[in-house]
Protein backbone atom coordinates (compact mmCIF):
# COMPACT_ATOMS: atom_id res chain seq x y z
CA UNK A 1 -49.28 21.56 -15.61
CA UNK A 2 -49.85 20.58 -18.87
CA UNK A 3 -48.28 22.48 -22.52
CA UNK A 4 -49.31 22.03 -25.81
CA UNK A 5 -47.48 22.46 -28.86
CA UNK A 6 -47.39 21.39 -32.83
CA UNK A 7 -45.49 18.31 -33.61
CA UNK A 8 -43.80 20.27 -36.74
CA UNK A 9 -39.96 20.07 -36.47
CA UNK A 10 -39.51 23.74 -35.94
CA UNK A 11 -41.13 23.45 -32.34
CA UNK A 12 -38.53 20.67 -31.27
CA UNK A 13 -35.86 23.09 -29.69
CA UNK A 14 -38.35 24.36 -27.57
CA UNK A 15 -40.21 21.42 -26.35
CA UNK A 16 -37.11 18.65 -26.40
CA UNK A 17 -36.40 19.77 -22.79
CA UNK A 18 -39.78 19.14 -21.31
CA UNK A 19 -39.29 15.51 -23.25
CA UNK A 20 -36.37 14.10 -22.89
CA UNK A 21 -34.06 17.01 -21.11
CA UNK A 22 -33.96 18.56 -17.27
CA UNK A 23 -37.79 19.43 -17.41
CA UNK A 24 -38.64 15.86 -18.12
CA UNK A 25 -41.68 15.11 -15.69
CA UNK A 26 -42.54 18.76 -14.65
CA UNK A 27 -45.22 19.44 -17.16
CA UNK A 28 -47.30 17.13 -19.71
CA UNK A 29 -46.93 17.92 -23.34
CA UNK A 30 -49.65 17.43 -25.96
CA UNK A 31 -48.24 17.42 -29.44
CA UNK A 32 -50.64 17.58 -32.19
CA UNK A 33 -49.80 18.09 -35.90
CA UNK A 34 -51.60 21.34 -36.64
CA UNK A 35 -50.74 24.74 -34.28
CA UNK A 36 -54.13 25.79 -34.86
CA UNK A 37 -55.33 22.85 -32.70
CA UNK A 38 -52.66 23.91 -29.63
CA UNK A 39 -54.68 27.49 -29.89
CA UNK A 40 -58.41 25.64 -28.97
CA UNK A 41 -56.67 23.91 -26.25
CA UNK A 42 -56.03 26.98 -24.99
CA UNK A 43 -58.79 29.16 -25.72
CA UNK A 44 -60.79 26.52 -24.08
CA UNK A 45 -58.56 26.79 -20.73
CA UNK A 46 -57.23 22.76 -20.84
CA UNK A 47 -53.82 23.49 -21.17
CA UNK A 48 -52.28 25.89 -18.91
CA UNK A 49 -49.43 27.62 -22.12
CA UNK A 50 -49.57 26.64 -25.37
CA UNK A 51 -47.26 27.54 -28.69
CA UNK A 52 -49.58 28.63 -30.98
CA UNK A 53 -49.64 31.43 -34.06
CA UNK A 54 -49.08 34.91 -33.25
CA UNK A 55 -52.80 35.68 -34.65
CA UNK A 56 -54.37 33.84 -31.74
CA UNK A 57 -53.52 36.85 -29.42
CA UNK A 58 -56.12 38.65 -31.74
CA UNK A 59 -58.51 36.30 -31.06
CA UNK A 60 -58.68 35.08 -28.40
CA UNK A 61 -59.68 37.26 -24.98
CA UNK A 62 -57.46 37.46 -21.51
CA UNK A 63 -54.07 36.19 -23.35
CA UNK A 64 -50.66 36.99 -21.66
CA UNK A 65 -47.39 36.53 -24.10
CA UNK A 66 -43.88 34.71 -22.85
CA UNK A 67 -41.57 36.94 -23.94
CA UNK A 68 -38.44 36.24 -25.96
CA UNK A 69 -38.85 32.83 -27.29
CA UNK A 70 -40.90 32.03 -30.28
CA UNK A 71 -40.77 30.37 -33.89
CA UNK A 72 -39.35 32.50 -36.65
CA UNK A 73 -37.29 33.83 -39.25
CA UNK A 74 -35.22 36.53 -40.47
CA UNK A 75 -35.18 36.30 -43.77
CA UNK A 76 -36.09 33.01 -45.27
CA UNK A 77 -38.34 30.31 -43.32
CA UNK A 78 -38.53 27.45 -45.95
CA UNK A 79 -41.55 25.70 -43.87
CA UNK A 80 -44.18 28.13 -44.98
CA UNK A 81 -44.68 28.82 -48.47
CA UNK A 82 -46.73 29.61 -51.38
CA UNK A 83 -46.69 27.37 -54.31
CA UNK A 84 -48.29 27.74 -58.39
CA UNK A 85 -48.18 25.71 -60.81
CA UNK A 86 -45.69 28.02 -62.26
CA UNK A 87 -47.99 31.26 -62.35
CA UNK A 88 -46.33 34.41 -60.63
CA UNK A 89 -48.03 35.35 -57.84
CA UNK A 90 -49.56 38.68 -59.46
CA UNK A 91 -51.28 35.96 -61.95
CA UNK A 92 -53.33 34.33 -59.38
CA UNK A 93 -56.99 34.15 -59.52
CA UNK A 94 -57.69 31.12 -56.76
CA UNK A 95 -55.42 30.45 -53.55
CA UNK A 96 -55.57 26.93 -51.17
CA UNK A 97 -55.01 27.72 -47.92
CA UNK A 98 -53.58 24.77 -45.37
CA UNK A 99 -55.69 25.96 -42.33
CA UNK A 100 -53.41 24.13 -40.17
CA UNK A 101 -52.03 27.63 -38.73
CA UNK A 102 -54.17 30.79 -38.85
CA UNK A 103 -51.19 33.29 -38.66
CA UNK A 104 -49.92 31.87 -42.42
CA UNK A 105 -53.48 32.53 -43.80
CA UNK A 106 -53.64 35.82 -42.46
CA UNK A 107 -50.31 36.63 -43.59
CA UNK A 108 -51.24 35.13 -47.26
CA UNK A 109 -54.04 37.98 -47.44
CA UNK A 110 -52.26 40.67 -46.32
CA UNK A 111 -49.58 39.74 -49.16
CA UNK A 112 -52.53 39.51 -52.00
CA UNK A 113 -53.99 42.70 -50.57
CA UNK A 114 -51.80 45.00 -49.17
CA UNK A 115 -48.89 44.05 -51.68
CA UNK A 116 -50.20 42.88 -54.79
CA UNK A 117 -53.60 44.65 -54.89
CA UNK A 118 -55.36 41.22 -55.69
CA UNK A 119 -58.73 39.59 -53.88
CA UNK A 120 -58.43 36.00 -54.86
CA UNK A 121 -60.83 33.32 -54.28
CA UNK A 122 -59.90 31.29 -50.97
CA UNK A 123 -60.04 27.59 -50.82
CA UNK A 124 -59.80 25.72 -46.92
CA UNK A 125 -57.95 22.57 -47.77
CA UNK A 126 -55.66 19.90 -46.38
CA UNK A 127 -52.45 20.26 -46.62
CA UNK A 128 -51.95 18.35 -49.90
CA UNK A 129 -50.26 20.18 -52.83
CA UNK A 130 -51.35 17.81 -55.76
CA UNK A 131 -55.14 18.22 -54.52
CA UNK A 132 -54.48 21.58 -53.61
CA UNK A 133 -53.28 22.78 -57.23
CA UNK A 134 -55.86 20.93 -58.79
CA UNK A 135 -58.70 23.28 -57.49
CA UNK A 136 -56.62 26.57 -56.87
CA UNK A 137 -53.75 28.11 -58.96
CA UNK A 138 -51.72 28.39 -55.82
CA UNK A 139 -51.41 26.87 -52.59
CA UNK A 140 -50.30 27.85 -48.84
CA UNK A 141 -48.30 25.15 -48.17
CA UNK A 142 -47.10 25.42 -44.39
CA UNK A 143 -44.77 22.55 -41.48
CA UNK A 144 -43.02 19.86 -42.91
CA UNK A 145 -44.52 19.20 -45.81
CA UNK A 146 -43.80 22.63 -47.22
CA UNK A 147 -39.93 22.05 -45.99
CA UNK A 148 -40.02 18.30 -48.06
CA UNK A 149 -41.76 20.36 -50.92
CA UNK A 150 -39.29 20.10 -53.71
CA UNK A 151 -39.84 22.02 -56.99
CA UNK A 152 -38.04 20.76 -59.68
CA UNK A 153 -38.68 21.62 -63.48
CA UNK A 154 -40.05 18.15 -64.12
CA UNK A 155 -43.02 18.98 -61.44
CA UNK A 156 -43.43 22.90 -62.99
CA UNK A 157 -43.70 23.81 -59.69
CA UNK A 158 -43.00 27.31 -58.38
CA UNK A 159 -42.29 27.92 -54.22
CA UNK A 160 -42.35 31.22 -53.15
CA UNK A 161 -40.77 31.48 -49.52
CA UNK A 162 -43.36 33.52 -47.33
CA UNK A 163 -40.60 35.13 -45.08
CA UNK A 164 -38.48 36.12 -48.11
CA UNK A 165 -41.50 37.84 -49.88
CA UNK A 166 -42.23 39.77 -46.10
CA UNK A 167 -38.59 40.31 -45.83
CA UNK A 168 -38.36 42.34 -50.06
CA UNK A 169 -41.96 43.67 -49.63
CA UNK A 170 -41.47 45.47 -45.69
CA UNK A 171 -37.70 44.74 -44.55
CA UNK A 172 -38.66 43.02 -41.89
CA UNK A 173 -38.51 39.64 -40.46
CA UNK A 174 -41.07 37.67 -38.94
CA UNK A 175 -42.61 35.84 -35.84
CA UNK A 176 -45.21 33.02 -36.41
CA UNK A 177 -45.60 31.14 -33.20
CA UNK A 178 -45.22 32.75 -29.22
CA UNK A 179 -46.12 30.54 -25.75
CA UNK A 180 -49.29 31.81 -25.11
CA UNK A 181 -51.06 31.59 -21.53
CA UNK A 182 -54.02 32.85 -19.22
CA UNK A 183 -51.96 33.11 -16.19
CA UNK A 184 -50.35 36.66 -15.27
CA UNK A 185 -47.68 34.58 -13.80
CA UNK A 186 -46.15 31.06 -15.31
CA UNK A 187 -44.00 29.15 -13.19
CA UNK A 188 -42.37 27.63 -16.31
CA UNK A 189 -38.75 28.59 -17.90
CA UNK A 190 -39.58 28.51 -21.43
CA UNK A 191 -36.48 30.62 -22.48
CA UNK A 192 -34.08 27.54 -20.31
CA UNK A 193 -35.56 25.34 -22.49
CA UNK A 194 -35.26 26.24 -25.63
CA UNK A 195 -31.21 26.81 -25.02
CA UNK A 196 -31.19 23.09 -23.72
CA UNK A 197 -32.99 22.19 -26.79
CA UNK A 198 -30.74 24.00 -29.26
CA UNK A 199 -27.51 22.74 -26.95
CA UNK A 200 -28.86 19.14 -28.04
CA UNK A 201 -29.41 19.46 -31.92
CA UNK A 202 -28.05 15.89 -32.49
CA UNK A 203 -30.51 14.25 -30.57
CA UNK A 204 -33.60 16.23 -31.99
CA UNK A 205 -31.56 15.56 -35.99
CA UNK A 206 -31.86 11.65 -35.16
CA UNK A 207 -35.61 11.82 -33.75
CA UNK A 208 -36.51 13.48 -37.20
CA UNK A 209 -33.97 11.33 -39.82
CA UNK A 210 -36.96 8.86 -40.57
CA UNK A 211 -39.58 11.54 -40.80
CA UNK A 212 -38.36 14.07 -42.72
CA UNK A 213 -36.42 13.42 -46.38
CA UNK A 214 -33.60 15.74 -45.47
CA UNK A 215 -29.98 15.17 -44.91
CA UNK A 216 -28.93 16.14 -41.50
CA UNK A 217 -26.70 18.92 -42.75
CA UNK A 218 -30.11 20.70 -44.48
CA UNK A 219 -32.25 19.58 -41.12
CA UNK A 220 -29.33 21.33 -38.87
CA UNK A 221 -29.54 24.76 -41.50
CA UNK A 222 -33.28 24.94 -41.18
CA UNK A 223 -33.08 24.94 -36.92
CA UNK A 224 -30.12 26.89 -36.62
CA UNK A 225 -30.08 29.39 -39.52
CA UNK A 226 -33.68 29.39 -41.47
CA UNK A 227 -35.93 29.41 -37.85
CA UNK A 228 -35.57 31.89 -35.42
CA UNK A 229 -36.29 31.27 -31.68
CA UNK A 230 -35.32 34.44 -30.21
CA UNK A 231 -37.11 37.73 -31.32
CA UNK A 232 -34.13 40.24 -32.31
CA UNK A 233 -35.41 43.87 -33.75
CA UNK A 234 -36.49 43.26 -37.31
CA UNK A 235 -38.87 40.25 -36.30
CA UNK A 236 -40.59 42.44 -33.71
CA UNK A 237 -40.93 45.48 -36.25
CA UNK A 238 -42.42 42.84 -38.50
CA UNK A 239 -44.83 41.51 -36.14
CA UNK A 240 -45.88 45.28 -35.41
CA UNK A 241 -46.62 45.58 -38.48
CA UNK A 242 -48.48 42.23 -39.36
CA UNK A 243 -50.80 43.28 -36.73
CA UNK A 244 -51.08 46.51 -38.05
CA UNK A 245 -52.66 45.74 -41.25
CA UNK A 246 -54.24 42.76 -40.37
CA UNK A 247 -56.64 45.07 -38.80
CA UNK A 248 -56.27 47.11 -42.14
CA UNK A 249 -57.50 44.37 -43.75
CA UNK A 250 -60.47 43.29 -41.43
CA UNK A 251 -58.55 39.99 -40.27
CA UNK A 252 -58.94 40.72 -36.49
CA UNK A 253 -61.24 43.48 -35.30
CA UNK A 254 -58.76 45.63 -33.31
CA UNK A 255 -55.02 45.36 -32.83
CA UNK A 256 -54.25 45.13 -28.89
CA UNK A 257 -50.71 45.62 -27.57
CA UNK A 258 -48.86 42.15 -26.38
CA UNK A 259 -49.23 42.24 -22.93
CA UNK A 260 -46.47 39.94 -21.16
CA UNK A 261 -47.01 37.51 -18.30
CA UNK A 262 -43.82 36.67 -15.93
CA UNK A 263 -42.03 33.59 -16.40
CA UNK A 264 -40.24 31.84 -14.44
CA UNK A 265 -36.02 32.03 -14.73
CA UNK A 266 -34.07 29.26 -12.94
């Protein structure tokens, strides 16, 4: 069988088993820097699951949904955010979006429009923030290089934490990423491996200590405090409700319950 997931940092606790853990060998993982590029490998049936954003259920016909285990936040995610050049966000005109993950853009609009009653003008761009801010007053930033994003006073940068403004705008947390497949049934433990992942933190801290320019102690807050990779209440309510007006706001054509495929417990 093969999996495919995004090489971002926030996907190792789920994947570190089928690399280097007990599920070694039993499936082939593609890892590919952008989660939008895990939903086409899915959509166009080469990989049997993939981790991909929440949106893609939208989109894509004939999905099923692995329950429980996904890639989010309660109440502040730190990987996805908006930046300005120190604009607030009710003084934006322009916005860049990183189309690396289509849930983050979709979730930007809702923000501008639900929330702050504004139509910007949207920008597709790489995920560069110098480039970005250069053409746009603000920028999606999302992955690793919105974690790395530091905004000091001497840049006049301002980073606006995407999950924080969900959180003080609905009270809910959030879900950006769910194992996605076309099988009714999956004879893979998804929810096994993502404990053995999180019961190996150390490891998956030293694979990432020459990537990332974080201390270990801020890389070990982000996986175990910022990210989320069970669904509790307040991220389902918010994913409800993400869904909700994302048809509201003509981002997917009609809202369709999650339907669940059965996955494999060992």
């Amino acid at each position: 069988m093969r999996i495919s997931a995004s090489s971002y940092s926030n996907t190792a606790p789920l994947i570190w088993s089928f690399l280097y853990g007990t599920k070694k060998g039993s499936v082939e993982v593609i890892l590919d820097n952008a989660p939008s590029r895990s939903a086409a490998l899915l959509a166009e049936e080469r990989v049997d699951a993939a981790l991909v954003p929440v949106i893609v259920y939208q989109t894509i016909p004939d999905l099923f949904v692995v329950p429980g285990v996904c890639v989010g936040s309660k109440k502040r995610v730190r990987s996805v955010c908006l930046v300005t050049s120190g604009q607030d966000l009710k003084d934006v005109d322009s916005v860049a979006l990183d189309v690396s993950s289509k849930t983050s853009v979709a979730m930007t609009k809702i923000i501008f429009r639900e929330f702050l009653d504004k139509e910007p003008r949207w920008i597709d761009h790489q995920p560069d923030i110098d480039s970005m801010l250069t053409g746009a007053d603000c920028a999606l930033l999302i992955g690793d290089p919105a974690l790395e994003l530091h905004t000091d006073a001497a840049k006049g940068l301002r980073k606006f934490d995407i999950v924080k403004l969900w959180r003080d705008l609905t009270g809910f947390g959030f879900v950006f990423a769910m194992w996605m497949t076309k099988r009714r049934t999956l004879d893979l433990d998804f929810a096994s491996a993502r404990d053995e992942g999180l019961a190996h933190l150390d490891e998956i801290l030293a694979n990432y200590s020459d990537e990332i320019e974080l201390t270990d102690e801020e890389m070990r807050e982000y996986l175990s405090e910022n990210i989320s990779f069970e669904i509790e209440e307040s991220m389902r309510k918010g994913l409800e409700l993400y869904f909700e007006l994302a048809e509201k706001h003509g981002l997917i054509e009609k809202r369709r319950a999650m339907d669940f495929c059965d996955s494999e417990e060992v």
